[in-house]
Protein backbone atom coordinates (compact mmCIF):
# COMPACT_ATOMS: atom_id res chain seq x y z
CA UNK A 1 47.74 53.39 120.52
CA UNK A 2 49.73 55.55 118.27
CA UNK A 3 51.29 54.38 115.01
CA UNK A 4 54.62 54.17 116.65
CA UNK A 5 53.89 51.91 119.38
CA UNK A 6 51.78 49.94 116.69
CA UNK A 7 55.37 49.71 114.54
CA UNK A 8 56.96 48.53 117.49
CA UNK A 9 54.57 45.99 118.64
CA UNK A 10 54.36 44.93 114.47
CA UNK A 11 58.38 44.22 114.71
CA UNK A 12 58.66 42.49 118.34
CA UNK A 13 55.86 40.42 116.77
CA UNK A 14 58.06 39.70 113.30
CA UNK A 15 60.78 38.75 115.64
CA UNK A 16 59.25 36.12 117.80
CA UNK A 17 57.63 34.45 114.81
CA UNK A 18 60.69 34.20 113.04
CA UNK A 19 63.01 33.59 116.29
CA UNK A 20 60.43 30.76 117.00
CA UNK A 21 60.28 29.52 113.44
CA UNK A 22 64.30 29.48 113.42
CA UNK A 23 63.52 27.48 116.44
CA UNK A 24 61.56 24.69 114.91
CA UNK A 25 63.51 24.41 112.13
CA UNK A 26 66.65 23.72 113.94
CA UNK A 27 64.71 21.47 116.49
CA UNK A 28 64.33 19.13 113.53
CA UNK A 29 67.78 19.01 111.82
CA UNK A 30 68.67 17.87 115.41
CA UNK A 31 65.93 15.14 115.41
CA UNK A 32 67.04 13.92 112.23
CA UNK A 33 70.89 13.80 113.26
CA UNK A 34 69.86 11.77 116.41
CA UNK A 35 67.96 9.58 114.22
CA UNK A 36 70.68 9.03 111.85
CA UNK A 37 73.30 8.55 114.47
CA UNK A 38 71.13 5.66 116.11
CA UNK A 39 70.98 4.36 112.31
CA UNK A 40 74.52 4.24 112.51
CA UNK A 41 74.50 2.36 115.84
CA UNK A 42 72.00 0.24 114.59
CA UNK A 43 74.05 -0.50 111.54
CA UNK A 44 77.00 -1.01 113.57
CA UNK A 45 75.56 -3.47 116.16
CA UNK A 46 74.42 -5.59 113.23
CA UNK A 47 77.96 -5.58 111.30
CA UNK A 48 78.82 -7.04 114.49
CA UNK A 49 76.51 -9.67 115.43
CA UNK A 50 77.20 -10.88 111.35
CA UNK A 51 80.70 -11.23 112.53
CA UNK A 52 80.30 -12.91 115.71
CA UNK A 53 78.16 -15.87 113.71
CA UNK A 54 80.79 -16.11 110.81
CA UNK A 55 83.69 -16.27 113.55
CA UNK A 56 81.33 -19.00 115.29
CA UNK A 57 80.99 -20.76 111.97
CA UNK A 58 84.74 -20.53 110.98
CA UNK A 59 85.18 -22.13 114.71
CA UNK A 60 82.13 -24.66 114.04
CA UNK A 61 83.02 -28.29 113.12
CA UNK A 62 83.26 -28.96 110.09
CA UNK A 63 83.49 -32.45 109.25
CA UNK A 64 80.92 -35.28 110.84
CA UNK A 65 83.72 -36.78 112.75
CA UNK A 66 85.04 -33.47 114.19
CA UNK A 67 81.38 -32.92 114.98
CA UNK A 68 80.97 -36.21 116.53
CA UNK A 69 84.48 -35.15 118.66
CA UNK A 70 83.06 -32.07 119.70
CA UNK A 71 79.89 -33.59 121.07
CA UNK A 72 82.25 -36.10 122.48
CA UNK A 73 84.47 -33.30 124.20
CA UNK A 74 81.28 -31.38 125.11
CA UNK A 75 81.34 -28.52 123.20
CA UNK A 76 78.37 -29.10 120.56
């Protein structure tokens, strides 16, 4: 081989290891953004269930005779 084709073979090299090393790199910001974005979700869903058990709280009797009224009226 001659010392061109070498030089050319050198750089095509160069540029698939870094192409492929760009590659990676951005592979894993992406992982980490999906990660943090089912964080978020996560977060989310459990803002929500808190809320749904201080609503059924707020709604709960609170009193032993509006408990006893409840369980009268079936709802205990």
């Amino acid at each position: 081989m001659s010392t061109a084709n070498l030089a050319i073979l050198g750089a095509m090299l160069l540029v698939g290891v870094a192409s492929a090393l760009g590659l990676y790199k951005a592979g894993g910001k992406s992982q980490k953004a999906d990660t943090a974005e089912q964080d978020v979700k996560d977060a989310q869903s459990q803002v929500a269930q808190q809320q749904e058990m201080e609503q059924r709280g707020a709604e709960a009797p609170q009193t032993v005779d509006e408990f006893l009224n409840a369980l009268d009226k079936g709802r205990g």
